[in-house]
PDB file of N, CA and C in Angstrom:
ATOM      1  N   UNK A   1       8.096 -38.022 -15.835  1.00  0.00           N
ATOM      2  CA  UNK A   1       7.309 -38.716 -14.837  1.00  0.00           C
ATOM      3  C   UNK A   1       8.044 -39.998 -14.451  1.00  0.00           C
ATOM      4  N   UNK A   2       8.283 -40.220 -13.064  1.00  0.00           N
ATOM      5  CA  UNK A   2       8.643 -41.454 -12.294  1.00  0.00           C
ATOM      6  C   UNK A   2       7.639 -42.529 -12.571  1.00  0.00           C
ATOM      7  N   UNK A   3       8.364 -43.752 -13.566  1.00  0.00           N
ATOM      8  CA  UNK A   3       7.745 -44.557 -13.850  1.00  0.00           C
ATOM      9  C   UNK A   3       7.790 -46.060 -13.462  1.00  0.00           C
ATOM     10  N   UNK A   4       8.660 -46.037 -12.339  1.00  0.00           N
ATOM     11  CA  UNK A   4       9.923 -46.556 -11.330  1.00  0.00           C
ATOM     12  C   UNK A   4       8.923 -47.722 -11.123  1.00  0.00           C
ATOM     13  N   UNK A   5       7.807 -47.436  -9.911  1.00  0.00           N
ATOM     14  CA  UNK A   5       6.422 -48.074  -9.158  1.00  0.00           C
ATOM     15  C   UNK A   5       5.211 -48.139 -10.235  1.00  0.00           C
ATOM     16  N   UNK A   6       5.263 -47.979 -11.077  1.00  0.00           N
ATOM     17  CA  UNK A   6       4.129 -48.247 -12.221  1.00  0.00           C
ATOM     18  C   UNK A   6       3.966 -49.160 -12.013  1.00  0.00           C
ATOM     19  N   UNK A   7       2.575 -49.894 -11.767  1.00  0.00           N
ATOM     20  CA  UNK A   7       1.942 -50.963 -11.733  1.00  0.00           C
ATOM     21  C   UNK A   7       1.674 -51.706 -13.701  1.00  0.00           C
ATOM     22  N   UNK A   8       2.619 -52.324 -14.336  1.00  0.00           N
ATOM     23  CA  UNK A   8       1.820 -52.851 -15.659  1.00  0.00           C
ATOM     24  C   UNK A   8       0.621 -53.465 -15.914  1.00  0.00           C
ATOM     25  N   UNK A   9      -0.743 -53.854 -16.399  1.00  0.00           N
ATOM     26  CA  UNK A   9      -1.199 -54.607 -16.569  1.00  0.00           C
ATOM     27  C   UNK A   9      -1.312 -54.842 -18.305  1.00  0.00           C
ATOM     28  N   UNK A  10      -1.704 -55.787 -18.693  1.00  0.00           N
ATOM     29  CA  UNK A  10      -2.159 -56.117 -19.999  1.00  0.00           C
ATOM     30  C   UNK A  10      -3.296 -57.120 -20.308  1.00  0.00           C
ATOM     31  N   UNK A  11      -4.008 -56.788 -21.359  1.00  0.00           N
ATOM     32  CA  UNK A  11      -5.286 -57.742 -21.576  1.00  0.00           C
ATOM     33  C   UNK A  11      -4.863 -59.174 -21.042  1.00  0.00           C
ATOM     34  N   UNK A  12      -6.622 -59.827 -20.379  1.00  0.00           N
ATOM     35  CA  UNK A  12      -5.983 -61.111 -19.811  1.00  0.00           C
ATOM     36  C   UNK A  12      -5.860 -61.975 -20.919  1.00  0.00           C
ATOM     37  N   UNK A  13      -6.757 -61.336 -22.334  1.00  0.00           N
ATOM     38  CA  UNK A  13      -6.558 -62.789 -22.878  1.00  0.00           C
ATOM     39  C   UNK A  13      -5.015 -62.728 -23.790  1.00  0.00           C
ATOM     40  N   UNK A  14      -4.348 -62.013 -23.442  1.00  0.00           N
ATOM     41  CA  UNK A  14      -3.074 -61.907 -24.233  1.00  0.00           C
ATOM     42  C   UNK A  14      -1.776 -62.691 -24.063  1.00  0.00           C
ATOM     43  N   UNK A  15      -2.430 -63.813 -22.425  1.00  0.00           N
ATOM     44  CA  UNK A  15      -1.507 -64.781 -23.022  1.00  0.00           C
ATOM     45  C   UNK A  15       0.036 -64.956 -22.553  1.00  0.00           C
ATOM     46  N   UNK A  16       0.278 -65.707 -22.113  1.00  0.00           N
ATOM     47  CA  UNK A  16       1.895 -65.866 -21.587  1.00  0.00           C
ATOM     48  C   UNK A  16       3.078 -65.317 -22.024  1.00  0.00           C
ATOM     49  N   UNK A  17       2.626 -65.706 -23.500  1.00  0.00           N
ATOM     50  CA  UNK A  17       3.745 -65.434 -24.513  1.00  0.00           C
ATOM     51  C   UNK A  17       3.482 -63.996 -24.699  1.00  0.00           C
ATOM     52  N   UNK A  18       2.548 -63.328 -24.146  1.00  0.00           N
ATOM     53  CA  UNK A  18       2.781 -61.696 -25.233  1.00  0.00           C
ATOM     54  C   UNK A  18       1.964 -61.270 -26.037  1.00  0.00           C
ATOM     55  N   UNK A  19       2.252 -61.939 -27.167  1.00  0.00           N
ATOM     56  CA  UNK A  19       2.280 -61.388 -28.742  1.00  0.00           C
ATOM     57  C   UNK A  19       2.053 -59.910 -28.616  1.00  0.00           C
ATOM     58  N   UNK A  20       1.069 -59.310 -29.788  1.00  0.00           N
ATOM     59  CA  UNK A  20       1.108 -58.298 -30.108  1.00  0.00           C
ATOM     60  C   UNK A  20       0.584 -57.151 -28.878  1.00  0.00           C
ATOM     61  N   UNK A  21       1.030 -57.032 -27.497  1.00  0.00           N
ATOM     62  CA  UNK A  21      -0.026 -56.212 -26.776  1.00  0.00           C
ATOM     63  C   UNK A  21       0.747 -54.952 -26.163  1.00  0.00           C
ATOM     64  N   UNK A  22       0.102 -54.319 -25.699  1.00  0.00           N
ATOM     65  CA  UNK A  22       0.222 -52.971 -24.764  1.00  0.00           C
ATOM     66  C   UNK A  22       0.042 -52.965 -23.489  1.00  0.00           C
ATOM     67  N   UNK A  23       0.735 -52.226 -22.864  1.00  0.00           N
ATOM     68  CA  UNK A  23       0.516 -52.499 -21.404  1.00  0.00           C
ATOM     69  C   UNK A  23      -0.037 -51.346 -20.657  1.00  0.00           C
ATOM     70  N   UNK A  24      -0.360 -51.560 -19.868  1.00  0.00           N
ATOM     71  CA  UNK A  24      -1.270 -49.672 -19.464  1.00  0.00           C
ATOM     72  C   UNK A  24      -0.604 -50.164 -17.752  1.00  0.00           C
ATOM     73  N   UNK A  25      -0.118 -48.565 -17.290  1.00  0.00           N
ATOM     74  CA  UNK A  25      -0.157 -48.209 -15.938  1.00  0.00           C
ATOM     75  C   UNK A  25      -0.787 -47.123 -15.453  1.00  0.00           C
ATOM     76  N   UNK A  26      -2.199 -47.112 -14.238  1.00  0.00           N
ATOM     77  CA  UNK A  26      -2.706 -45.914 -14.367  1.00  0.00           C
ATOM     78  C   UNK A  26      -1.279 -45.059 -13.190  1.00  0.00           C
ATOM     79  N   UNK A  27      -0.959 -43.652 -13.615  1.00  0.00           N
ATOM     80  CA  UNK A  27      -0.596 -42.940 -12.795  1.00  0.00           C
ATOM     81  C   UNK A  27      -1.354 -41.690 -12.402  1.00  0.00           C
ATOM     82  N   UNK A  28      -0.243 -40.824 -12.290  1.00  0.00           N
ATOM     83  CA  UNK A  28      -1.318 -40.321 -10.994  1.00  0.00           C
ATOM     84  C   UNK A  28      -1.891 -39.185 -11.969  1.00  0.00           C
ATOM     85  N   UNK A  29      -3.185 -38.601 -10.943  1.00  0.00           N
ATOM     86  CA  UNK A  29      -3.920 -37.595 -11.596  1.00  0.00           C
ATOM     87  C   UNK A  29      -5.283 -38.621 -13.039  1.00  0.00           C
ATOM     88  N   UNK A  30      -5.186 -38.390 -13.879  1.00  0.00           N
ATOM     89  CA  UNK A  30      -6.180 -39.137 -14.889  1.00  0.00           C
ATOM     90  C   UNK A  30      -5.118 -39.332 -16.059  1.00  0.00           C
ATOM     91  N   UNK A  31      -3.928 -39.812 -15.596  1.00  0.00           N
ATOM     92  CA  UNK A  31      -2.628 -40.135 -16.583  1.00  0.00           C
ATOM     93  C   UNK A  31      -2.572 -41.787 -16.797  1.00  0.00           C
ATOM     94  N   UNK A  32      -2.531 -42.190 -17.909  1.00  0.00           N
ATOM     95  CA  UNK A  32      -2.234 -43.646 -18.344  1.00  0.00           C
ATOM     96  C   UNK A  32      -0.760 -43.725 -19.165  1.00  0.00           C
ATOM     97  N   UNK A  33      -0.521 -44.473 -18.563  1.00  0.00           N
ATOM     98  CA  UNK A  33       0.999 -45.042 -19.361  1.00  0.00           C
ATOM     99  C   UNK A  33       1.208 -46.069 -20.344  1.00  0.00           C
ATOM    100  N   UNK A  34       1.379 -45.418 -21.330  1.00  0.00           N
ATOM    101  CA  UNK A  34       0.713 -46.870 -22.420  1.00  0.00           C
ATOM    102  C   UNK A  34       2.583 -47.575 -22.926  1.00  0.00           C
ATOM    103  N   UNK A  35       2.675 -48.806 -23.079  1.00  0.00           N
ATOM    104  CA  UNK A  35       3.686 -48.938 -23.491  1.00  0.00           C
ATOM    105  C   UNK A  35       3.762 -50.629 -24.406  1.00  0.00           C
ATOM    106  N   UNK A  36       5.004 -51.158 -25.032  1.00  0.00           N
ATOM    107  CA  UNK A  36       4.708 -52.237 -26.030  1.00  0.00           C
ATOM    108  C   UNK A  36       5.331 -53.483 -24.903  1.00  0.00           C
ATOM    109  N   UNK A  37       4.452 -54.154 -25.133  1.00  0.00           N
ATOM    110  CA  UNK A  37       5.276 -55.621 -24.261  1.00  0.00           C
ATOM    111  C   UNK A  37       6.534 -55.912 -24.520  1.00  0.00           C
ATOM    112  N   UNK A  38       6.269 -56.230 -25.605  1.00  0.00           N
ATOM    113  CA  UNK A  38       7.826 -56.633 -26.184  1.00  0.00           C
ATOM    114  C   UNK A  38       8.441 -56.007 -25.824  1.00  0.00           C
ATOM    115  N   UNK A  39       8.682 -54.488 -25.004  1.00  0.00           N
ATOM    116  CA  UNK A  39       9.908 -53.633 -25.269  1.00  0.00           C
ATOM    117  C   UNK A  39       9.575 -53.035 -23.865  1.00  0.00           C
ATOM    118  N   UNK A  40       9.722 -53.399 -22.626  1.00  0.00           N
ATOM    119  CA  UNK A  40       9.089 -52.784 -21.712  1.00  0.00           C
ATOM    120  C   UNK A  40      10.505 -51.541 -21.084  1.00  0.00           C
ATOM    121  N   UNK A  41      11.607 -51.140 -21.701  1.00  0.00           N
ATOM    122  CA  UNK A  41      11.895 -50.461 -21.608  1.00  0.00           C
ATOM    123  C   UNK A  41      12.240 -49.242 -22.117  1.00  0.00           C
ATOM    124  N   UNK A  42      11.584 -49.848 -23.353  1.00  0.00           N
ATOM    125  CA  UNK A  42      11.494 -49.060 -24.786  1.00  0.00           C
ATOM    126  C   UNK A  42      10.537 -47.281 -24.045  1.00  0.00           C
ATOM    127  N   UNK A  43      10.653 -46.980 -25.200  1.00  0.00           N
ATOM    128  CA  UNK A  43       9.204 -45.754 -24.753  1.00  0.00           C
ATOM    129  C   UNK A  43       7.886 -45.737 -24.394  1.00  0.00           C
ATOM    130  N   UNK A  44       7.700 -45.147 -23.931  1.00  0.00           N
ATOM    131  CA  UNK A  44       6.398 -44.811 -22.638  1.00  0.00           C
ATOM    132  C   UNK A  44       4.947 -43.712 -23.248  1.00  0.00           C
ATOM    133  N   UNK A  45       3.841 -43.737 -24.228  1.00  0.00           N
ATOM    134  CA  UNK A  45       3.033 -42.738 -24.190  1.00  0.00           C
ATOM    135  C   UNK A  45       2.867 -42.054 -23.017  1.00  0.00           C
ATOM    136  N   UNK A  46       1.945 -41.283 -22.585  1.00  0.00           N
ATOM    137  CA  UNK A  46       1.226 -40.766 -21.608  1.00  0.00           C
ATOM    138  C   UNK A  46       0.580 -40.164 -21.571  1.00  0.00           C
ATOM    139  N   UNK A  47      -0.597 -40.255 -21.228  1.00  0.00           N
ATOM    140  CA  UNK A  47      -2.347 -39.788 -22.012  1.00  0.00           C
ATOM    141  C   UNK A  47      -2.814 -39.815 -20.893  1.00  0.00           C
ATOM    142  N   UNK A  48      -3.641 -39.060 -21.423  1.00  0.00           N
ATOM    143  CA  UNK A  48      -5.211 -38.364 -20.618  1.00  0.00           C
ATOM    144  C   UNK A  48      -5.967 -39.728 -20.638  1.00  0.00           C
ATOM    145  N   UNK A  49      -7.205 -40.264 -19.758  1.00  0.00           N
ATOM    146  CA  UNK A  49      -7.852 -41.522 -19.730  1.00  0.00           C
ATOM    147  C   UNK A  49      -8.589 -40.976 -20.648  1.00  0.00           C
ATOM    148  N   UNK A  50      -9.089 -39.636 -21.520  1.00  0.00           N
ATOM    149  CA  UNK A  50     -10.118 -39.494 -22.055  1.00  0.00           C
ATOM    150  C   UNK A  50      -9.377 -39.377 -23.836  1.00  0.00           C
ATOM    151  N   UNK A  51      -8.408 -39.272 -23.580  1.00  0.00           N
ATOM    152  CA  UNK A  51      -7.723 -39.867 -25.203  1.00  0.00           C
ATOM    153  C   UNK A  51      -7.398 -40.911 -25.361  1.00  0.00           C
ATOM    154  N   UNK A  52      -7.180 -41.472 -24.345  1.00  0.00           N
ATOM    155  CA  UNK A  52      -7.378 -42.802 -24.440  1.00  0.00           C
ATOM    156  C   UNK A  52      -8.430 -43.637 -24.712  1.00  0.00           C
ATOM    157  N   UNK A  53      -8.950 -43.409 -24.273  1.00  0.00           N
ATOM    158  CA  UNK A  53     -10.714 -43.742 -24.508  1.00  0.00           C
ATOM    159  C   UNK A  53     -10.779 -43.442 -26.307  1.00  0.00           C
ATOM    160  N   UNK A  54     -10.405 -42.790 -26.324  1.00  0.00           N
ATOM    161  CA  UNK A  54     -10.557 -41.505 -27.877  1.00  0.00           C
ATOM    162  C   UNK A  54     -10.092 -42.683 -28.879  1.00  0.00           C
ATOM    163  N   UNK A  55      -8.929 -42.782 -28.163  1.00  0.00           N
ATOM    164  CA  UNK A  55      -8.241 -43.923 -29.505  1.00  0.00           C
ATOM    165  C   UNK A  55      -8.539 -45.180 -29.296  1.00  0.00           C
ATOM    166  N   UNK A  56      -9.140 -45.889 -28.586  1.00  0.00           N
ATOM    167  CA  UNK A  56      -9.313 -46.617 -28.355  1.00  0.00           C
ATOM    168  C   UNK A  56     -10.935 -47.375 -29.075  1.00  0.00           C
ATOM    169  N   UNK A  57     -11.960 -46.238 -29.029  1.00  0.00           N
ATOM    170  CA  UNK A  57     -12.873 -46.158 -29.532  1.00  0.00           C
ATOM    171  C   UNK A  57     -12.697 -45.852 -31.339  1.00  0.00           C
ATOM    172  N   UNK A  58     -12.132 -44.969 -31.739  1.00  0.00           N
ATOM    173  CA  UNK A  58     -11.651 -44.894 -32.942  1.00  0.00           C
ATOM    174  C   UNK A  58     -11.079 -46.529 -33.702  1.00  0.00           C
ATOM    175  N   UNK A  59     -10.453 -47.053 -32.829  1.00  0.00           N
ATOM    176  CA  UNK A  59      -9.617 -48.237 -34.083  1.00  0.00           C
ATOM    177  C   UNK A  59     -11.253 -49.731 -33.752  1.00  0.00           C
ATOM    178  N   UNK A  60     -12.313 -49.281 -32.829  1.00  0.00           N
ATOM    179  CA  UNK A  60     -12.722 -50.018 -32.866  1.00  0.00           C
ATOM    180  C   UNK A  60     -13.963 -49.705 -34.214  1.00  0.00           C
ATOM    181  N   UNK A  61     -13.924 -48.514 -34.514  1.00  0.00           N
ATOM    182  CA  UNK A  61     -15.181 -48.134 -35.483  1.00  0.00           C
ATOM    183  C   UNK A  61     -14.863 -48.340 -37.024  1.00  0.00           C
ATOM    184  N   UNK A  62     -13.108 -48.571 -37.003  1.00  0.00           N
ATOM    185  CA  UNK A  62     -13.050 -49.068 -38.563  1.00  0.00           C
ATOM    186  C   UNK A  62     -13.357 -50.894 -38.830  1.00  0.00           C
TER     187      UNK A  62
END
């Protein structure tokens, strides 16, 4: 997937500097692009919005 025009965003409260965050681009179809700040050329997930959701909900229940 052409990840060329990906729009990044990341949580607002995360801050100038970074630190620990993820960045999400929605693409096309119900595809999210998950990736590490620090490394924005590093590797790319790419998930369904509803596994996303999945894991997202999961790390909040421990």
């Amino acid at each position: 997937m052409d990840l060329s025009n990906a729009t990044w965003r990341k949580a607002s409260r995360s801050g100038e500097n970074g630190g620990n965050c993820v960045e999400l681009a929605d693409m096309a179809g119900s595809i999210v692009a998950v990736r590490d700040s620090k490394d924005p050329h590093g590797p790319v997930l790419l998930l369904t919005r509803a596994t996303l959701r999945s894991a997202v909900q999961s790390t909040l229940i421990r």
